[in-house]
Protein backbone atom coordinates (compact mmCIF):
# COMPACT_ATOMS: atom_id res chain seq x y z
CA UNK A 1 0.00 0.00 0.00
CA UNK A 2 2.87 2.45 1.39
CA UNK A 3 4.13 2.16 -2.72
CA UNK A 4 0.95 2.76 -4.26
CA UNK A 5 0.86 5.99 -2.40
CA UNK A 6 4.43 7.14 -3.36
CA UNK A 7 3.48 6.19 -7.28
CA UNK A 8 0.52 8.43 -6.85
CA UNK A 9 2.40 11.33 -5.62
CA UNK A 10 4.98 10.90 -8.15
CA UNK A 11 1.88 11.08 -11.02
CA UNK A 12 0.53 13.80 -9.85
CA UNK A 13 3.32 15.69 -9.51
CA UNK A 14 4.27 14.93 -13.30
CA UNK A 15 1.14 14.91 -14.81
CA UNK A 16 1.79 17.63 -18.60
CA UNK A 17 -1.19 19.81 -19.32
CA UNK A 18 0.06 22.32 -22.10
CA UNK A 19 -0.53 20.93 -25.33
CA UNK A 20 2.10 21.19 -27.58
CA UNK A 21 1.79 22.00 -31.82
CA UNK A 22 3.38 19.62 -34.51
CA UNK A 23 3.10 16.06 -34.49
CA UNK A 24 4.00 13.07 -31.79
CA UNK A 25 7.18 12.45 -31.43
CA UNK A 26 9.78 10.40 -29.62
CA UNK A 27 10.69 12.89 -26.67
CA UNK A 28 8.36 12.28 -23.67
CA UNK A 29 9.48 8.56 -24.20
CA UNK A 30 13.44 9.67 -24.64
CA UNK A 31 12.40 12.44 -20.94
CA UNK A 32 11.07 9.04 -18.86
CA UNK A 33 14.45 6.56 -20.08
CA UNK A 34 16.97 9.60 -19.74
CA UNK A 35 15.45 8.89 -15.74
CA UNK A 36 15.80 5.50 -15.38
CA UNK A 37 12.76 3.69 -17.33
CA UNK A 38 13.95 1.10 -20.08
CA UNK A 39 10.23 0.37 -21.06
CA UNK A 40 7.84 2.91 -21.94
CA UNK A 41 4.38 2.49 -23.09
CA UNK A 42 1.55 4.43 -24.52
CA UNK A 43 -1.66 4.17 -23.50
CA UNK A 44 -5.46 5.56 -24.53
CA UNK A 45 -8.92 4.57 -25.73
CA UNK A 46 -11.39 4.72 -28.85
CA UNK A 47 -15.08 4.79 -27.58
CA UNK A 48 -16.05 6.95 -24.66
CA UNK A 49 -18.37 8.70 -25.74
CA UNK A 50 -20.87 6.32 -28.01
CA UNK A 51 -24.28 4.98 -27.04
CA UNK A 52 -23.25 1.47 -27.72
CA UNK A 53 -20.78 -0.41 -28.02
CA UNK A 54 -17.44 -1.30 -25.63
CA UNK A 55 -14.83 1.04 -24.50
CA UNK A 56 -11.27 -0.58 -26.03
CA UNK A 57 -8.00 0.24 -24.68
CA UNK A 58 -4.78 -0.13 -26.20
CA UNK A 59 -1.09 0.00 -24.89
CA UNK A 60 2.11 0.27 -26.96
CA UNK A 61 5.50 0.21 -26.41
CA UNK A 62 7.32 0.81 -29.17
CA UNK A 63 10.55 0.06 -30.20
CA UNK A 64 12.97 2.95 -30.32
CA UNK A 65 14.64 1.26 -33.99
CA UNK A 66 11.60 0.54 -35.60
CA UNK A 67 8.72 3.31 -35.10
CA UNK A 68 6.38 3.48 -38.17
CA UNK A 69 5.93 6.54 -39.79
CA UNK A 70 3.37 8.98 -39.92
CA UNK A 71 1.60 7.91 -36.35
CA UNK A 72 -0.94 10.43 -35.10
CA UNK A 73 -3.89 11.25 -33.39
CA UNK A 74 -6.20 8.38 -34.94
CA UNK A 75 -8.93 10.64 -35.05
CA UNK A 76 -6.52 13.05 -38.10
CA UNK A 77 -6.05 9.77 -39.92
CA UNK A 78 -8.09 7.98 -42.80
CA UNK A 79 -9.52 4.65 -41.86
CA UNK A 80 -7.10 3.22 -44.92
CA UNK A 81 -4.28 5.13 -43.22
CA UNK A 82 -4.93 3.40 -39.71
CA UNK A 83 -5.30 0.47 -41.19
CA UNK A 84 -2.03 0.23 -42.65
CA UNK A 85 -0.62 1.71 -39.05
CA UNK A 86 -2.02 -0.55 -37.01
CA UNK A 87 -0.61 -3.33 -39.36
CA UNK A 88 2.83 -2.02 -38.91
CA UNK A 89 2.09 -1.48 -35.27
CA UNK A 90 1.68 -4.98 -34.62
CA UNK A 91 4.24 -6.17 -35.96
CA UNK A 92 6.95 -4.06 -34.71
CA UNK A 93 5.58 -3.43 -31.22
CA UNK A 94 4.48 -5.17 -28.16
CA UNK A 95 0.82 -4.29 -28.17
CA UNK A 96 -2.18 -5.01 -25.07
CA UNK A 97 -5.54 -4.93 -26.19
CA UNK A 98 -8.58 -4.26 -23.55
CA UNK A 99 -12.53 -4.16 -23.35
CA UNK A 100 -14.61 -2.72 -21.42
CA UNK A 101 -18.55 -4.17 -22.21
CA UNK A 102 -21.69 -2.16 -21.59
CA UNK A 103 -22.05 -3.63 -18.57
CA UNK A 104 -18.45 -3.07 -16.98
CA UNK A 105 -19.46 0.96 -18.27
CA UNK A 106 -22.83 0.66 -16.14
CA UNK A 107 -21.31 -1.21 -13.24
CA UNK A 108 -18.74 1.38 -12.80
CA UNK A 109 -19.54 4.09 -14.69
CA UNK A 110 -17.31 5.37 -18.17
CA UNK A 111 -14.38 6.98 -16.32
CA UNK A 112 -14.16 3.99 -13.99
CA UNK A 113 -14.55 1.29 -16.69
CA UNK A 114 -12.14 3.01 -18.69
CA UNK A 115 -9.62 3.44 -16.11
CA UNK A 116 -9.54 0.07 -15.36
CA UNK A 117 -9.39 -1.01 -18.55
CA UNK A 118 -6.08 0.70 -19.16
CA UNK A 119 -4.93 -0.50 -16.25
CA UNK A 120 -5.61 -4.01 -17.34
CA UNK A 121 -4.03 -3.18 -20.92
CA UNK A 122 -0.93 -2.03 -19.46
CA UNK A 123 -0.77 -5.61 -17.14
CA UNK A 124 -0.98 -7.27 -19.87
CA UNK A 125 1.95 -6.54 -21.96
CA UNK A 126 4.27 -9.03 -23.19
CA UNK A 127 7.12 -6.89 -21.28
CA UNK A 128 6.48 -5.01 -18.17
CA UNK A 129 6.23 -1.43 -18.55
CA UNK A 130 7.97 0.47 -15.68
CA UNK A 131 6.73 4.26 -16.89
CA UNK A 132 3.36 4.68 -18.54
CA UNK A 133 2.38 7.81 -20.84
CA UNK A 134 -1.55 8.13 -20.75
CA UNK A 135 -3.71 10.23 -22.84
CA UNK A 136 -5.94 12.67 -20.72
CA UNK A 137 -5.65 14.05 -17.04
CA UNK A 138 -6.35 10.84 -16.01
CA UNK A 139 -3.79 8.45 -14.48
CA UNK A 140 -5.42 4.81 -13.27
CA UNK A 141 -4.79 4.19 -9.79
CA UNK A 142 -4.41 0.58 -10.53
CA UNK A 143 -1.44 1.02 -12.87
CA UNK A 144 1.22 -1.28 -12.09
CA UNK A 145 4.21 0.84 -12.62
CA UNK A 146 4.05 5.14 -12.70
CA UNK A 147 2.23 6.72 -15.02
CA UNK A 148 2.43 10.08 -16.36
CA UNK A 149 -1.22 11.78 -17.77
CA UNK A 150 -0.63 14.14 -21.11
CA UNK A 151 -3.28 15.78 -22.44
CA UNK A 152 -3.99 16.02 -26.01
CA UNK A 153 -1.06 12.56 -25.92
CA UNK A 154 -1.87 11.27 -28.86
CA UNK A 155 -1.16 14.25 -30.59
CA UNK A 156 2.51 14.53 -28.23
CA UNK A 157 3.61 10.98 -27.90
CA UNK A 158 4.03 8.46 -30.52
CA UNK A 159 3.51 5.58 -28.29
CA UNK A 160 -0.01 7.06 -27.06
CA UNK A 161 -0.60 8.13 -30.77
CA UNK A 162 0.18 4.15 -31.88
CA UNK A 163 -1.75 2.89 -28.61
CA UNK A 164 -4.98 5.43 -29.96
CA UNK A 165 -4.86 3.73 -33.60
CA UNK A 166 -4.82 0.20 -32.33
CA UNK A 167 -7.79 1.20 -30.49
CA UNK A 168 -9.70 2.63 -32.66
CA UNK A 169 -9.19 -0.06 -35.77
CA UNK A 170 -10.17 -2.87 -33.24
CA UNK A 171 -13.00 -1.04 -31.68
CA UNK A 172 -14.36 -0.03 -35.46
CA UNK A 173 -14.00 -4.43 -36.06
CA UNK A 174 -15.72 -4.92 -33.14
CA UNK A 175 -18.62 -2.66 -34.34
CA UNK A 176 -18.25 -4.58 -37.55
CA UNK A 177 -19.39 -7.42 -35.56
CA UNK A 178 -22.32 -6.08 -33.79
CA UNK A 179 -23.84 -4.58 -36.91
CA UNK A 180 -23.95 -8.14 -38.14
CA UNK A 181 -25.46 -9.09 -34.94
CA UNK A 182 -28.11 -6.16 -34.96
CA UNK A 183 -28.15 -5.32 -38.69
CA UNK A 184 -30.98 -2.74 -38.16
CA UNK A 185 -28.63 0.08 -35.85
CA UNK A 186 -26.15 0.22 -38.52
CA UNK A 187 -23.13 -0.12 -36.28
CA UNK A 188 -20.29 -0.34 -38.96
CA UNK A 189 -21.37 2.92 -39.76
CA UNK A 190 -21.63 5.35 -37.28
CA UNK A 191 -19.98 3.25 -34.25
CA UNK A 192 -22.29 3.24 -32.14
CA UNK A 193 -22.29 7.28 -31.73
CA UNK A 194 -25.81 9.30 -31.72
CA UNK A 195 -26.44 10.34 -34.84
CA UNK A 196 -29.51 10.78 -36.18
CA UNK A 197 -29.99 7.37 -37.81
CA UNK A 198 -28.72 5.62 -34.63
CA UNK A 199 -31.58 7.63 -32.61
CA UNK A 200 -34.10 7.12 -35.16
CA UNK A 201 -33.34 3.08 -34.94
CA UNK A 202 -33.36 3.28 -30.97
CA UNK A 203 -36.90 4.98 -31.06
CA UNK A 204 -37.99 2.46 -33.24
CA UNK A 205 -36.51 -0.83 -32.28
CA UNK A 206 -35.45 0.38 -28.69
CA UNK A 207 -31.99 -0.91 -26.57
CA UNK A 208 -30.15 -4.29 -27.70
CA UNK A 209 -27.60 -5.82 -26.03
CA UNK A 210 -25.14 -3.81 -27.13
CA UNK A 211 -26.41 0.02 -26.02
CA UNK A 212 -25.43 1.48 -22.97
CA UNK A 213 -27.52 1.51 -20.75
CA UNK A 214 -26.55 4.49 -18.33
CA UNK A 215 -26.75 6.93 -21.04
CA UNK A 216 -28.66 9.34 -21.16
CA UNK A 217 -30.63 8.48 -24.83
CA UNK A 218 -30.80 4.58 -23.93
CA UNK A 219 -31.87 5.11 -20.01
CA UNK A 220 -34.61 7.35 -21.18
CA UNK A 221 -36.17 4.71 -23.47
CA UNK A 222 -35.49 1.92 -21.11
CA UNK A 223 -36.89 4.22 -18.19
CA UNK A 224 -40.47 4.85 -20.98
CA UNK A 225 -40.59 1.22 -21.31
CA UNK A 226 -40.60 0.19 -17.72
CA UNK A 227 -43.30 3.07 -16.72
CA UNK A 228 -45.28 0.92 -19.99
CA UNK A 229 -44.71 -2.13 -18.24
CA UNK A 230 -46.12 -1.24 -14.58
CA UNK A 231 -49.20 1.19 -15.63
CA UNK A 232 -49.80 -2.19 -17.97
């Protein structure tokens, strides 16, 4: 416990909140190993902010001789572009891959599931991390080695900016996957976010499995369809 509580001061205390222009580069890694660390990963997420759909968490530690070009904030990138990204990324990098369901978001809320996703992500790499970079303000208290939160990371760190793309190309599968499972939401398409053809399909065909059910769209139909229920 007494470490836990020393890590946590040390995060704090390091925790970056001016973003920075240009693209990600090497040199948050290159601060955290001038200091001591021989393994530094990346960490962040694609899917917070959907109706549906899991939360997926990524962490990346790259190596130092063999960093793909052109990594960036997934979200500045073409789908064929992260495609070909995550391909390299995979096979150049020791890569963790975490989930978080609907139901790990409703048990403990989207900051909480998300939090202890990454924390899961970054236990599960094939080499221990001992310094974590983590996109956000956010550093998971479960982490097993220090972490340091960057905001706007995936724009400033490479590794975060590799860990964002693996995310996001195995969250978009995974929404692949659901839209065959519930063909009328059109998943593939709009990811589970609440556009106006996603709403449209939740007023007519209501929740599935896959929506979330804490938020605020989905609890309001499920909340109209229990009142039905009991006046019934």
């Amino acid at each position: 416990m007494a470490r836990r509580a020393s890590m946590a001061i040390e995060v704090v205390s390091e925790q970056l909140f001016a973003p920075e222009a240009g693209f990600p580069d090497f040199s948050h890694e290159e601060m955290l190993m001038a200091r001591g660390a021989r393994y530094v990963a990346g960490v962040d997420e694609a899917g917070r902010g959907p109706l549906a759909g899991p939360v997926v968490v990524a962490a990346v530690r790259l190596d130092p001789q063999c960093i793909p070009e052109g990594l960036n904030d997934s979200k500045k990138l073409t789908e064929e572009r992260r495609e070909a990204l995550y391909a390299e990324i995979m096979a150049c990098a020791d890569v963790a891959i975490v989930s978080a369901p609907p139901s790990d978001i409703l048990a403990l809320n989207i900051r909480g599931a998300t939090l202890a996703a990454m924390a899961r992500a970054v236990r599960a790499l094939p080499r221990a991390a001992d310094r974590v970079l983590v996109d956000g303000r956010d550093v998971p208290p479960e982490l097993p080695c220090p972490g340091l939160a960057l905001i706007g990371g995936d724009g400033r760190s490479v590794s975060i900016a590799a860990a964002s793309i693996v995310a996001k190309v195995t969250r978009d599968r995974m929404c692949t996957i659901m839209d065959c499972d519930a063909p009328h939401f059109g998943f593939s398409g709009h990811k589970g976010y609440g556009t106006a053809a996603h709403l449209s399909a939740l007023g007519q065909h209501g929740p599935c499995r896959h929506h979330r059910e804490a938020f605020a769209p989905v609890a309001a139909l499920l909340v109209r369809k229990t009142t039905i229920v009991v006046a019934g």
